[in-house]
PDB file of N, CA and C in Angstrom:
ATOM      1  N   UNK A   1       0.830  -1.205   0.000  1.00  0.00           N
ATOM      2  CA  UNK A   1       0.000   0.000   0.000  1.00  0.00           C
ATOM      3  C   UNK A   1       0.863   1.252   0.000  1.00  0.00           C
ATOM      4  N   UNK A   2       2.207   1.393   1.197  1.00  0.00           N
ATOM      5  CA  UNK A   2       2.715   2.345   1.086  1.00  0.00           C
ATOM      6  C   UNK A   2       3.650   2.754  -0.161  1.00  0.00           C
ATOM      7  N   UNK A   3       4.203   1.564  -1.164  1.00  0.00           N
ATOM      8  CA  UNK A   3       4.183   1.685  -2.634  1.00  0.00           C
ATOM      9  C   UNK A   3       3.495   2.302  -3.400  1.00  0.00           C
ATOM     10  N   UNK A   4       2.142   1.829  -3.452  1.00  0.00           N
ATOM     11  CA  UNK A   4       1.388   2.369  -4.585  1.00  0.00           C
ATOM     12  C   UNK A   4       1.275   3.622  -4.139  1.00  0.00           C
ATOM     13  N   UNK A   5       1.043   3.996  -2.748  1.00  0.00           N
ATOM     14  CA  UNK A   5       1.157   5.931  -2.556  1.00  0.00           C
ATOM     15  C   UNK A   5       2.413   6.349  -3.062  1.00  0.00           C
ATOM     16  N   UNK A   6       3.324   6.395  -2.721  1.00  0.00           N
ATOM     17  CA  UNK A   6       4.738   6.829  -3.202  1.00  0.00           C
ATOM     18  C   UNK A   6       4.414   6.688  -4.658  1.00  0.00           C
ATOM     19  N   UNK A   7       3.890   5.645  -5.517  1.00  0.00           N
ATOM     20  CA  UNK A   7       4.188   5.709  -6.612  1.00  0.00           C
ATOM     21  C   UNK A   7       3.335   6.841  -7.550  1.00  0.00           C
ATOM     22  N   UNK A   8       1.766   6.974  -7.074  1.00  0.00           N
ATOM     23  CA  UNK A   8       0.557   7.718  -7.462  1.00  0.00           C
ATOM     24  C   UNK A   8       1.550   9.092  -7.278  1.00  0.00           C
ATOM     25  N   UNK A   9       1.911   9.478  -5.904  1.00  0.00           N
ATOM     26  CA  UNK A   9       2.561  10.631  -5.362  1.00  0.00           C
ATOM     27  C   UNK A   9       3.337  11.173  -6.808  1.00  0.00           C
ATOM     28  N   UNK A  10       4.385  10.138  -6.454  1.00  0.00           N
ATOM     29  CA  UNK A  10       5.600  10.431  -7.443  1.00  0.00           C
ATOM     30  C   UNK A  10       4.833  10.676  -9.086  1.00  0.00           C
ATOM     31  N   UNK A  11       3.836   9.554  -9.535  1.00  0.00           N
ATOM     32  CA  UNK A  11       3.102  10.251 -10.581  1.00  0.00           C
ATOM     33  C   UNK A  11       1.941  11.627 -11.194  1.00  0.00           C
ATOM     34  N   UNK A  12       1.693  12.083  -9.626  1.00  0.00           N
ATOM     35  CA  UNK A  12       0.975  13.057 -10.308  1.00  0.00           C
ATOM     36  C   UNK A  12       1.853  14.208 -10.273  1.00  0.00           C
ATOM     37  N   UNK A  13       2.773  14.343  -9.163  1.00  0.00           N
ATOM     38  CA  UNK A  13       4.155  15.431  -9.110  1.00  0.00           C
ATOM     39  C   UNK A  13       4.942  15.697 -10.485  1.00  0.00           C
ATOM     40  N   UNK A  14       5.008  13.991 -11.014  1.00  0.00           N
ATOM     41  CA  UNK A  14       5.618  13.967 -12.755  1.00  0.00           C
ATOM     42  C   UNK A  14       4.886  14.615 -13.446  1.00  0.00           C
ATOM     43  N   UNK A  15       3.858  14.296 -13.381  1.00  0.00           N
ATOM     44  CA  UNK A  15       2.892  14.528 -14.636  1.00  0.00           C
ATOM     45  C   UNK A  15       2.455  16.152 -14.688  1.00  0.00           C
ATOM     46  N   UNK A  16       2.064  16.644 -13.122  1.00  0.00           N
ATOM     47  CA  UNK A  16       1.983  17.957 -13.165  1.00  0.00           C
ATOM     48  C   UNK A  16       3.333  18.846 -13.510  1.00  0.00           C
ATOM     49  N   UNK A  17       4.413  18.697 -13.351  1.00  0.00           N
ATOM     50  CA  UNK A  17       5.693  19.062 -14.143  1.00  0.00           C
ATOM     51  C   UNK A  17       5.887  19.033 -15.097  1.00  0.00           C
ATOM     52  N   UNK A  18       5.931  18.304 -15.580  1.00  0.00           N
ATOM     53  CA  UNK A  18       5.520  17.868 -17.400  1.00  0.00           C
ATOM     54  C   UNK A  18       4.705  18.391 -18.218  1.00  0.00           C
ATOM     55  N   UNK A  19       3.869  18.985 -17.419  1.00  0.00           N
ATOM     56  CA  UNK A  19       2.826  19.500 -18.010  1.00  0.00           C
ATOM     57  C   UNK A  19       3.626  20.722 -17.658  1.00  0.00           C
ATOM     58  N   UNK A  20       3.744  21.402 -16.609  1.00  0.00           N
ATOM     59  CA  UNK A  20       3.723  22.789 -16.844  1.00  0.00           C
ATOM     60  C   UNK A  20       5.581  23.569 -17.142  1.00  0.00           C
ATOM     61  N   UNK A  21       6.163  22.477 -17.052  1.00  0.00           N
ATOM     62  CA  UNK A  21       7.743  22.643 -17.471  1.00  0.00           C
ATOM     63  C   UNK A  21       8.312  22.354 -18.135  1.00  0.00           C
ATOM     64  N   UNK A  22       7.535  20.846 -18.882  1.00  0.00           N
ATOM     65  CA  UNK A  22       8.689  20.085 -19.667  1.00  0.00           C
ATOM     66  C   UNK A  22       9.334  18.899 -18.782  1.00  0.00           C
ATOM     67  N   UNK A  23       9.453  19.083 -17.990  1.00  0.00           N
ATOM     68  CA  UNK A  23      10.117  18.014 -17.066  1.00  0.00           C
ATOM     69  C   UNK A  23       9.469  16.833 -16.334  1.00  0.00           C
ATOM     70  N   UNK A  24      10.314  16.327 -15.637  1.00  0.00           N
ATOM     71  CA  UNK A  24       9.359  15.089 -14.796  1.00  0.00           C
ATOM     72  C   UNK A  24       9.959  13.890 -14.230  1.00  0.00           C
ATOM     73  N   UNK A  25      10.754  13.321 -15.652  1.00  0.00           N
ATOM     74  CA  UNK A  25      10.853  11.955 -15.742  1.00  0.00           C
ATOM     75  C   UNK A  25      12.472  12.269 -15.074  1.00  0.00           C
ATOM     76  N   UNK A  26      13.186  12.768 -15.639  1.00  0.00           N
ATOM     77  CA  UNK A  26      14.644  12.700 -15.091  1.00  0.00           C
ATOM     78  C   UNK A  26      14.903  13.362 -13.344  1.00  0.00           C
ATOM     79  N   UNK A  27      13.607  15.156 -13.349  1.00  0.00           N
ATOM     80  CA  UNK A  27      14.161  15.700 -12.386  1.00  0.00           C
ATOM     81  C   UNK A  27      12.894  14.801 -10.869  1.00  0.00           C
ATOM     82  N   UNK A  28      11.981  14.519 -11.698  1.00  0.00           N
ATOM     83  CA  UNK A  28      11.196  13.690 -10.093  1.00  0.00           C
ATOM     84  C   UNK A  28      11.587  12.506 -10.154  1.00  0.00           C
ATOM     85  N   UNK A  29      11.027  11.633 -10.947  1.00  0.00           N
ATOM     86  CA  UNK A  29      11.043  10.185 -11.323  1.00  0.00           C
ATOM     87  C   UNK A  29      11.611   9.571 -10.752  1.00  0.00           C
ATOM     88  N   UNK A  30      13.591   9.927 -11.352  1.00  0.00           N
ATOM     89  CA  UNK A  30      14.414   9.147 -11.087  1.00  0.00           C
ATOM     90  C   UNK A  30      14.942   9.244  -9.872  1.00  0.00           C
ATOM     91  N   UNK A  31      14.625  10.517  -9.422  1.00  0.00           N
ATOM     92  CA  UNK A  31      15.312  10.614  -7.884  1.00  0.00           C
ATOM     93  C   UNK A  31      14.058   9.742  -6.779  1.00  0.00           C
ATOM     94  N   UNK A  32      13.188   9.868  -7.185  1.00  0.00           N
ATOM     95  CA  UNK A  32      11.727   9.508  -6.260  1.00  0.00           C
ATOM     96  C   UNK A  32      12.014   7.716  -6.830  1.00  0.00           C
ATOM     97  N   UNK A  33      12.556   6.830  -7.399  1.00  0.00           N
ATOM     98  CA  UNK A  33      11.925   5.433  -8.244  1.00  0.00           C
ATOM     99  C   UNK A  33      13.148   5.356  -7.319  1.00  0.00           C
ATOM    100  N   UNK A  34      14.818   5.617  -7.091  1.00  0.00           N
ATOM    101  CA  UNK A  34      16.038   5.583  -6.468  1.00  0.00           C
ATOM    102  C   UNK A  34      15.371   5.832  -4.610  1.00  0.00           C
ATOM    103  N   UNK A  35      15.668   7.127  -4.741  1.00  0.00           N
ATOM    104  CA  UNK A  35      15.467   7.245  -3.045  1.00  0.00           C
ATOM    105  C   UNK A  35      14.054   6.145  -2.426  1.00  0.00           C
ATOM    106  N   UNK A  36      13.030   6.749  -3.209  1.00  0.00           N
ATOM    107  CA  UNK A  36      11.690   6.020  -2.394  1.00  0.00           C
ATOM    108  C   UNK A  36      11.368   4.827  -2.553  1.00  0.00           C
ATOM    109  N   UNK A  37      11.502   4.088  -3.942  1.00  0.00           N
ATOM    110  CA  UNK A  37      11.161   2.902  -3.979  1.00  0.00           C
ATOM    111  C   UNK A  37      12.190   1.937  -4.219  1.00  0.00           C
ATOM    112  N   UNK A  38      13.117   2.498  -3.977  1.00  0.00           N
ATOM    113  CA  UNK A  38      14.459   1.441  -3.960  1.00  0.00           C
ATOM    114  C   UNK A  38      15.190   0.932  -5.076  1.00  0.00           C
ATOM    115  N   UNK A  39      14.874   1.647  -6.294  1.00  0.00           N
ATOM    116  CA  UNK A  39      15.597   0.939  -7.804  1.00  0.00           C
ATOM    117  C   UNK A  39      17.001   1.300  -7.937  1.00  0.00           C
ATOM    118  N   UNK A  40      17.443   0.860  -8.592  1.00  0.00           N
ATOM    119  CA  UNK A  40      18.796   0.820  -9.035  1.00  0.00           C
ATOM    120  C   UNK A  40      18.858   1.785  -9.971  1.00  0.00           C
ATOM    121  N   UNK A  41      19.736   2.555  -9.931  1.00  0.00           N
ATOM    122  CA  UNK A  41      19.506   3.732 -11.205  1.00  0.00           C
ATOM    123  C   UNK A  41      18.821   3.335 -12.341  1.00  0.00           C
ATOM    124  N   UNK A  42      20.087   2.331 -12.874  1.00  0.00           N
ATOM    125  CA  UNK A  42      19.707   1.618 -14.233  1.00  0.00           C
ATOM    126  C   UNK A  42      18.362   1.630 -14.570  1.00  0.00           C
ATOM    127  N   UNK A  43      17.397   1.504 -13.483  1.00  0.00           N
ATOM    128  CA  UNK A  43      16.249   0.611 -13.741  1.00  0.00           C
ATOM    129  C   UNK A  43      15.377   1.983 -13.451  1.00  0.00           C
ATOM    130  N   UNK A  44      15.676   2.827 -12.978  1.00  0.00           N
ATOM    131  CA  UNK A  44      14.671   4.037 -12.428  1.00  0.00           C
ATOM    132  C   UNK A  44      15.069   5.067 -13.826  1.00  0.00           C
ATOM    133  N   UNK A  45      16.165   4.624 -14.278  1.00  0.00           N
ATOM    134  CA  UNK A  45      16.159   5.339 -15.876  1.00  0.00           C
ATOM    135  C   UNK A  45      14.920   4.790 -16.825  1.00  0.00           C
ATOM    136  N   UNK A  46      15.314   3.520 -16.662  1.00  0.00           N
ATOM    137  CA  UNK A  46      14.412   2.343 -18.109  1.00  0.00           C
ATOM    138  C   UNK A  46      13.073   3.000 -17.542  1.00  0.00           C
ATOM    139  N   UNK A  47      12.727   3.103 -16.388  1.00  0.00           N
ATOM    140  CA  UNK A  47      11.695   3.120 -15.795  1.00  0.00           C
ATOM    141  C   UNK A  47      10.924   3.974 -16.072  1.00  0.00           C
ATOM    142  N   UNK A  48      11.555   5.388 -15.888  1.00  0.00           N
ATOM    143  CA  UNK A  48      11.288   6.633 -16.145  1.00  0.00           C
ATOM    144  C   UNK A  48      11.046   7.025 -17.691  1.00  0.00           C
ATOM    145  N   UNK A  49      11.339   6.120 -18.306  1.00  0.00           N
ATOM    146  CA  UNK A  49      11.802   6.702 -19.956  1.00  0.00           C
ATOM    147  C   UNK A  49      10.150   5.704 -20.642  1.00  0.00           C
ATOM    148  N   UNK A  50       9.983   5.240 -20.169  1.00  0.00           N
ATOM    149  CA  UNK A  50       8.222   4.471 -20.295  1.00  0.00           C
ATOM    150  C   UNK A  50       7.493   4.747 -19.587  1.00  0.00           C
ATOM    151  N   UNK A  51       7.595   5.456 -18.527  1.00  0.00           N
ATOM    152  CA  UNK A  51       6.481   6.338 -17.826  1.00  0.00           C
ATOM    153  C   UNK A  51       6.297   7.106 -18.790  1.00  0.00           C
ATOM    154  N   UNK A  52       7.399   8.279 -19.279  1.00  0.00           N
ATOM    155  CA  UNK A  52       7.019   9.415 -20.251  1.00  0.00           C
ATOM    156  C   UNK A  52       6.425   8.733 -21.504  1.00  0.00           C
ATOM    157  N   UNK A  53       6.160   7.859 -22.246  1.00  0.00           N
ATOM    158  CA  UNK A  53       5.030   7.632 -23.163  1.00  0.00           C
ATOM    159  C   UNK A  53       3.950   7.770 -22.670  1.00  0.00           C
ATOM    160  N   UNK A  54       3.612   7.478 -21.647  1.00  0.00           N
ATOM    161  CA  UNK A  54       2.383   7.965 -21.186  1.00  0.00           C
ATOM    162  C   UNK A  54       2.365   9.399 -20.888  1.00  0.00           C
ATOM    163  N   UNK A  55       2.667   9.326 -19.995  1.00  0.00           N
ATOM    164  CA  UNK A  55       2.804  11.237 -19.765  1.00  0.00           C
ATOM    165  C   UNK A  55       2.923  12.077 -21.229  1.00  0.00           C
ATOM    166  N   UNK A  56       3.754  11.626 -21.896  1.00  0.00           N
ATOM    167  CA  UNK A  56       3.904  12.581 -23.556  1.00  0.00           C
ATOM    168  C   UNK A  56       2.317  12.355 -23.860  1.00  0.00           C
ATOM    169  N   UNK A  57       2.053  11.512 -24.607  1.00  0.00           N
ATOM    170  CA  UNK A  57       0.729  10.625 -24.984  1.00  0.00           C
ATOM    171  C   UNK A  57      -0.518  11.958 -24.087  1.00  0.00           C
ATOM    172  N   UNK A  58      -0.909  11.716 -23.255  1.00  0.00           N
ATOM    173  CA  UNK A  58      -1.794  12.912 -22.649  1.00  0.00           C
ATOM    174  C   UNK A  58      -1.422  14.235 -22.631  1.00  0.00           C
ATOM    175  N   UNK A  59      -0.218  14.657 -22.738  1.00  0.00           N
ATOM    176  CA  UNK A  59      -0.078  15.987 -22.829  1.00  0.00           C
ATOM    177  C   UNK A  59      -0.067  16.353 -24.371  1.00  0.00           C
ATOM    178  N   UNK A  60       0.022  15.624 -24.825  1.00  0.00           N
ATOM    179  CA  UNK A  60       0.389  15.974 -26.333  1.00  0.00           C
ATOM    180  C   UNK A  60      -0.918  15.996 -26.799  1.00  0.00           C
ATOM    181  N   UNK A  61      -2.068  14.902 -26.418  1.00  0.00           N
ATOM    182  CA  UNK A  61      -3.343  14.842 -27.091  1.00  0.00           C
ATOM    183  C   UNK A  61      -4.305  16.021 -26.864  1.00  0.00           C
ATOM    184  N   UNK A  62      -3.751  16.717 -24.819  1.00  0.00           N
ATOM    185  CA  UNK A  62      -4.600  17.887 -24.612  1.00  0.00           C
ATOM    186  C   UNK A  62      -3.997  19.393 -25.192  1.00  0.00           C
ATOM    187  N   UNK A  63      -2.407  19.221 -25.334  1.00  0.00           N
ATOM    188  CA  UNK A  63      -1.914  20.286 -25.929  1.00  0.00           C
ATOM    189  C   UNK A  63      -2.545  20.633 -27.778  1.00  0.00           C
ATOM    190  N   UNK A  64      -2.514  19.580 -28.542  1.00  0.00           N
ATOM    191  CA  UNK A  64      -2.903  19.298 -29.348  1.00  0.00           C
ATOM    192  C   UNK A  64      -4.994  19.968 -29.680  1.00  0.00           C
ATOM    193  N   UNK A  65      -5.424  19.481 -28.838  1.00  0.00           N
ATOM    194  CA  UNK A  65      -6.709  19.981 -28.824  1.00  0.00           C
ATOM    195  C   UNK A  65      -6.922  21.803 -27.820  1.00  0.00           C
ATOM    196  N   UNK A  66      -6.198  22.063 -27.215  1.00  0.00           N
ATOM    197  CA  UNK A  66      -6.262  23.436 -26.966  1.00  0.00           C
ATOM    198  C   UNK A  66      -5.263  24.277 -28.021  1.00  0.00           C
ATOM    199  N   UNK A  67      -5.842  24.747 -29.059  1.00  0.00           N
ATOM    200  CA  UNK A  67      -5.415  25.651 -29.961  1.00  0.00           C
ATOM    201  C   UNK A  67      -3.714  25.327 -30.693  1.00  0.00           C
ATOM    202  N   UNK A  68      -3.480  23.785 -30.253  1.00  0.00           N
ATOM    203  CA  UNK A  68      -2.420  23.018 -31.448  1.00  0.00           C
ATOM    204  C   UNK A  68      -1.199  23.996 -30.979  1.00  0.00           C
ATOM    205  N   UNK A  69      -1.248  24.274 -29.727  1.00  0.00           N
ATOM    206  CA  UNK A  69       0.160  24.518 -29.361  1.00  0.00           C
ATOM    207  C   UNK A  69       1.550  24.092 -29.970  1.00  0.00           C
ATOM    208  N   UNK A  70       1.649  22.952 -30.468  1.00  0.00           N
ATOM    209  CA  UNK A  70       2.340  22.176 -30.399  1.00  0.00           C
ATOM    210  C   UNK A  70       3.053  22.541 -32.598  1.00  0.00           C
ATOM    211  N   UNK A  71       4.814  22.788 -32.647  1.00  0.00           N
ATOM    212  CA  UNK A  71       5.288  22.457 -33.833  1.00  0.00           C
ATOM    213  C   UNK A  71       5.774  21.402 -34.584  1.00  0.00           C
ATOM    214  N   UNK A  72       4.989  21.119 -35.265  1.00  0.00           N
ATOM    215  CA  UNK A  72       4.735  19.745 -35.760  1.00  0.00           C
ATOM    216  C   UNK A  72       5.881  19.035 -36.203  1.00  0.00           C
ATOM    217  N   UNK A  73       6.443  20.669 -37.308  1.00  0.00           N
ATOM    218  CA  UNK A  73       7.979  20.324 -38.014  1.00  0.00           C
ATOM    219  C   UNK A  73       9.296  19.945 -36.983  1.00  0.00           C
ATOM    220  N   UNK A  74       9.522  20.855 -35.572  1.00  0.00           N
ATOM    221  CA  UNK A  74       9.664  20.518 -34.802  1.00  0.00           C
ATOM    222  C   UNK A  74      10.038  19.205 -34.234  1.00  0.00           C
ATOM    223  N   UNK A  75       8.743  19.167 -33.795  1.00  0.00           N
ATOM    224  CA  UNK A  75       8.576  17.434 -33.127  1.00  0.00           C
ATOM    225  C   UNK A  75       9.215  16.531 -34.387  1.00  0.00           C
ATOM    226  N   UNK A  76       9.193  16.692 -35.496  1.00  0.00           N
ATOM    227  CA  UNK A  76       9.789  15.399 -36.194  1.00  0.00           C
ATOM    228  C   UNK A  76      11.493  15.540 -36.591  1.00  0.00           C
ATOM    229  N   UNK A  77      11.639  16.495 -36.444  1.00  0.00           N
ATOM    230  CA  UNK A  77      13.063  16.875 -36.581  1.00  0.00           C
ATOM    231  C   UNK A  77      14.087  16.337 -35.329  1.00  0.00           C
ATOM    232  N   UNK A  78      13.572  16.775 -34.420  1.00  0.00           N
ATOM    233  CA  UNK A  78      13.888  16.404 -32.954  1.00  0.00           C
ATOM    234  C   UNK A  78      13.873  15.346 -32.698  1.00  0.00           C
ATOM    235  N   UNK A  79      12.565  14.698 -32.844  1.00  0.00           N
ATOM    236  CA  UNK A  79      11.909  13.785 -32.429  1.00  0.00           C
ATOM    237  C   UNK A  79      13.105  12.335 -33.112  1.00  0.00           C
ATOM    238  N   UNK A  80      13.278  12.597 -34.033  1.00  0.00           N
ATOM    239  CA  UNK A  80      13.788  11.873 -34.986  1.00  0.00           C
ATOM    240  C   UNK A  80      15.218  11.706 -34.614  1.00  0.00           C
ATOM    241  N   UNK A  81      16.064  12.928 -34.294  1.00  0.00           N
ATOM    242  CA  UNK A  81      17.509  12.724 -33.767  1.00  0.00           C
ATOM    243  C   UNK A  81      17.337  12.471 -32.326  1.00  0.00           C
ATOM    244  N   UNK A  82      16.785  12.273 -31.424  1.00  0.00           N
ATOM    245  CA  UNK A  82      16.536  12.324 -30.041  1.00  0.00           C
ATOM    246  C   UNK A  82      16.306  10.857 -30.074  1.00  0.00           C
ATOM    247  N   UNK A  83      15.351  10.585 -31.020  1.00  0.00           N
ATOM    248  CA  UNK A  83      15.190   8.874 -30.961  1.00  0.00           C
ATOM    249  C   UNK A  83      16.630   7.820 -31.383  1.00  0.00           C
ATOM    250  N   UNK A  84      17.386   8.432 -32.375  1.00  0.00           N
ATOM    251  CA  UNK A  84      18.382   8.377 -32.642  1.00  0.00           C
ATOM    252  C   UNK A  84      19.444   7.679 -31.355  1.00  0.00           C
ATOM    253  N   UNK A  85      19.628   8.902 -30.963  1.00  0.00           N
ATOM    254  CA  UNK A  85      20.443   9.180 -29.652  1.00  0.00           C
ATOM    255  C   UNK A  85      20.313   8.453 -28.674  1.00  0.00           C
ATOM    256  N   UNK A  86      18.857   7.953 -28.248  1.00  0.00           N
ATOM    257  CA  UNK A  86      18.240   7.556 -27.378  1.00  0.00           C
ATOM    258  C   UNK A  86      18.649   6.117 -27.358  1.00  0.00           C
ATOM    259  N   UNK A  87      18.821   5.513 -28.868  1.00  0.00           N
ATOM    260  CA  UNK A  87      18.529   4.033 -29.061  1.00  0.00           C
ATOM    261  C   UNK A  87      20.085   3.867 -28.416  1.00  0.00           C
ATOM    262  N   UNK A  88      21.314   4.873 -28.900  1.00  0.00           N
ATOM    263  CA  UNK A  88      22.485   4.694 -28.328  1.00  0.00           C
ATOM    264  C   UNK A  88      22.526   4.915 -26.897  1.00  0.00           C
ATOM    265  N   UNK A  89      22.315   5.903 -26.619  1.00  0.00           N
ATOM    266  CA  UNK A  89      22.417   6.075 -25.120  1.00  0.00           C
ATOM    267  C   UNK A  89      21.752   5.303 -24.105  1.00  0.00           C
ATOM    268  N   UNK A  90      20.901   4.581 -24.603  1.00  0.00           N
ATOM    269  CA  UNK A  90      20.277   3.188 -23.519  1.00  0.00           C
ATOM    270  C   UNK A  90      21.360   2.298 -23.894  1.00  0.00           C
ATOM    271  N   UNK A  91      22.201   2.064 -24.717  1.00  0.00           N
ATOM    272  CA  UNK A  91      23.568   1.015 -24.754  1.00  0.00           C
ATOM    273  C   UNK A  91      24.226   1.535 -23.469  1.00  0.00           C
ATOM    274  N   UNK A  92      24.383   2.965 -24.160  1.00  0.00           N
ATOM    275  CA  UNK A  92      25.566   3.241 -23.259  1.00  0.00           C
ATOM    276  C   UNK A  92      25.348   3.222 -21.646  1.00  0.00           C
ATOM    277  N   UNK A  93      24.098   3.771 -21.063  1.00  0.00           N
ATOM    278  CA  UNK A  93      23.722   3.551 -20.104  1.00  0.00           C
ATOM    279  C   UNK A  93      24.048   2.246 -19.515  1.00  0.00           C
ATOM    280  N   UNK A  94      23.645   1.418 -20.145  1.00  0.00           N
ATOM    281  CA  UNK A  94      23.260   0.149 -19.489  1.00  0.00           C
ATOM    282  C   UNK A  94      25.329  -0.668 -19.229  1.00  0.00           C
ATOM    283  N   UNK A  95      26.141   0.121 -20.090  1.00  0.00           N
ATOM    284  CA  UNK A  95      27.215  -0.123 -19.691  1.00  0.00           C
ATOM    285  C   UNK A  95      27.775   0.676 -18.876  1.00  0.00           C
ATOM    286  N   UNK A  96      27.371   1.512 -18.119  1.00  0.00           N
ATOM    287  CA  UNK A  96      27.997   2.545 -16.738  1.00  0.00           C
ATOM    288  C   UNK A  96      27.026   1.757 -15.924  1.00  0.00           C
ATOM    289  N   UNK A  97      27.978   2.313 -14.740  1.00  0.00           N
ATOM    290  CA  UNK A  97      28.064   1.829 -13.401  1.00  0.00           C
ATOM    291  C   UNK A  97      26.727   2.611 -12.570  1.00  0.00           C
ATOM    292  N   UNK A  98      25.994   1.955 -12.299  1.00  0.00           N
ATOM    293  CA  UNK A  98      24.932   3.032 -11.585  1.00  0.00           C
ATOM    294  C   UNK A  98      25.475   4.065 -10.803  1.00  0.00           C
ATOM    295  N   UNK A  99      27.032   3.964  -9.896  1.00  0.00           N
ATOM    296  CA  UNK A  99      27.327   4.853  -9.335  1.00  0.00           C
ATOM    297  C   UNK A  99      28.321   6.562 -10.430  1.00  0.00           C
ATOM    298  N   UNK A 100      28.402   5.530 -11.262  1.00  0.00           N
ATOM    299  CA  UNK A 100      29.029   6.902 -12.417  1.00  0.00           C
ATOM    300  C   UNK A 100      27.325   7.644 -12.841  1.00  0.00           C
ATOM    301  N   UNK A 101      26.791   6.580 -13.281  1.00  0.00           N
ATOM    302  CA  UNK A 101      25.197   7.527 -14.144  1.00  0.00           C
ATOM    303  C   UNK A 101      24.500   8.442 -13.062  1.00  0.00           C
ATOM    304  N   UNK A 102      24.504   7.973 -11.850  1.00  0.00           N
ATOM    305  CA  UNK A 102      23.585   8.668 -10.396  1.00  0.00           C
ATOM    306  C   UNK A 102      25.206   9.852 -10.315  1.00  0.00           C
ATOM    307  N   UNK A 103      26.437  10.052 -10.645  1.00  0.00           N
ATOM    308  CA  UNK A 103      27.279  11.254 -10.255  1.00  0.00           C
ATOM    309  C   UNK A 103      26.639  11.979 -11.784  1.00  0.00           C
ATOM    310  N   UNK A 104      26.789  11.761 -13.071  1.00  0.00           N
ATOM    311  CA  UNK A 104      26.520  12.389 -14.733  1.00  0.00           C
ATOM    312  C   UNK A 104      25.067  12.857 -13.840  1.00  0.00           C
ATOM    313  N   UNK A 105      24.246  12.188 -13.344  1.00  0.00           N
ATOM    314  CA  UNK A 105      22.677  12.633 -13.459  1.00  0.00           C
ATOM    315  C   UNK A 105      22.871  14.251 -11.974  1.00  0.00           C
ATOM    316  N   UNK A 106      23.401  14.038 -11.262  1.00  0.00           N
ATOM    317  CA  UNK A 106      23.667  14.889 -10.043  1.00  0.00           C
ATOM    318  C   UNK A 106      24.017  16.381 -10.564  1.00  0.00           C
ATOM    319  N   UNK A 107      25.488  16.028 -11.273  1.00  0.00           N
ATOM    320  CA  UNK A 107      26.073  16.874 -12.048  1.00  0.00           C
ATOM    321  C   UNK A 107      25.069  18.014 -13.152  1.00  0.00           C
ATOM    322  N   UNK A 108      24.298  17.017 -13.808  1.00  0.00           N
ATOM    323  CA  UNK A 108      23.611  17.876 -14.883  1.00  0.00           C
ATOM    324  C   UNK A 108      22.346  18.841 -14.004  1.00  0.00           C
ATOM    325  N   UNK A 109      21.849  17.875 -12.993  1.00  0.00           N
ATOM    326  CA  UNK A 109      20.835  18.657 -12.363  1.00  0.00           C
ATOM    327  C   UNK A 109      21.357  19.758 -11.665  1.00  0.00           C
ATOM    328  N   UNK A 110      22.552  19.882 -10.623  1.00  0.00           N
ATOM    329  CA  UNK A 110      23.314  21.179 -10.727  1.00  0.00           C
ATOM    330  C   UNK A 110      23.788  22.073 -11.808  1.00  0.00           C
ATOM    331  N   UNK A 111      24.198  21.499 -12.820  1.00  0.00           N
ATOM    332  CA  UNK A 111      24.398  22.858 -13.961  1.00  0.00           C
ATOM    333  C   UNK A 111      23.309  23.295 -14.167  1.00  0.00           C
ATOM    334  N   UNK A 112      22.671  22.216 -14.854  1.00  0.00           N
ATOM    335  CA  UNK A 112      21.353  23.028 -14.672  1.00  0.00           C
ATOM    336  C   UNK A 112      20.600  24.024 -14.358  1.00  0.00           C
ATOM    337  N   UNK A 113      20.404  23.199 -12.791  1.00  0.00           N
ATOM    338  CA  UNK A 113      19.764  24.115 -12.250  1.00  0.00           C
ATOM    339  C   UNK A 113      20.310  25.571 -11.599  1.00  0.00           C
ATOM    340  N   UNK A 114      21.382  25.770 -11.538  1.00  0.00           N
ATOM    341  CA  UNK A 114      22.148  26.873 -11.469  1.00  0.00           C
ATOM    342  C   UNK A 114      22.277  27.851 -12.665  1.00  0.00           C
ATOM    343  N   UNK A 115      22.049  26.988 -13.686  1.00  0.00           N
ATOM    344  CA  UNK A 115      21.869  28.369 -14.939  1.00  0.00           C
ATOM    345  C   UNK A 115      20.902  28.461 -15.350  1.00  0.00           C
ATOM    346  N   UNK A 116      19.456  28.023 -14.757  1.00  0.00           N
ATOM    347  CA  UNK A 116      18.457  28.676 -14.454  1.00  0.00           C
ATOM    348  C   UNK A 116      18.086  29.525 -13.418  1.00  0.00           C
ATOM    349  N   UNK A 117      18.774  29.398 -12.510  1.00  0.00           N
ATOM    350  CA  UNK A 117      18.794  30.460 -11.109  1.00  0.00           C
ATOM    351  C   UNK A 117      19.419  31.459 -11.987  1.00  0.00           C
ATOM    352  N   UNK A 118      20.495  31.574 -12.311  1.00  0.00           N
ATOM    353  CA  UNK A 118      21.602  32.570 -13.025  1.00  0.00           C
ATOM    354  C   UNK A 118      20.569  33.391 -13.603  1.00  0.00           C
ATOM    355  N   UNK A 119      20.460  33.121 -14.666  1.00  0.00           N
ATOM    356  CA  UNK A 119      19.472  33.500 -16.018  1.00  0.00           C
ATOM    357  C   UNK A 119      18.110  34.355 -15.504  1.00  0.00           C
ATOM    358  N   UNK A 120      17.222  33.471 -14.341  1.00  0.00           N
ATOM    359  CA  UNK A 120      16.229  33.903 -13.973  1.00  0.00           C
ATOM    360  C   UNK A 120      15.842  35.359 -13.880  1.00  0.00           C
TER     361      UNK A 120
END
């Protein structure tokens, strides 16, 4: 029981982020699937990266029906090298050490988030 709360938790926190930032899967997900429910990076990555089909999937269908927010040319351009990238970088992932990918994932969320403080 105290799973499925943590997990609902951790999903509507994603999903409401996602919706209003872009984000979700890397900056809640993976830290919430690691700290709270005990996964192994590796697996709170895989994890996280098939949650967001869903999460994309509803935001895209309501973005889509409120006035087509959304650039079509965009999305396939991107969409297309990102998938690219993606198919490699789950290799590469899956050959680092959960303790190197959890320091790369730490790291980026500090630059990050520091040159959005900066900028702000």
């Amino acid at each position: 029981m105290k799973l499925a709360l943590i997990a609902i938790v951790t999903g509507l926190t994603a999903g409401l982020l996602g919706a209003l930032c872009g984000v979700g899967g890397g900056i809640v997900m993976v830290p919430a699937f690691v700290a709270l429910l005990g996964l192994e990076h590796k697996r709170a990555v895989a994890t996280s990266l098939a949650v967001i089909i869903l999460t994309a999937i509803a935001a895209t269908l309501n973005n889509t029906r409120a006035n087509n927010l959304i650039d079509w040319k965009i999305v396939i351009i991107v969409g297309a090298a990102s998938a690219v990238a993606a198919w490699f970088g789950s290799d590469l992932m899956r050959s680092l050490s959960n303790q190197t990918l959890t320091r790369i994932f730490g790291a980026l969320l500090l630059v990050f988030g520091l040159r959005m403080l900066w900028k702000a």
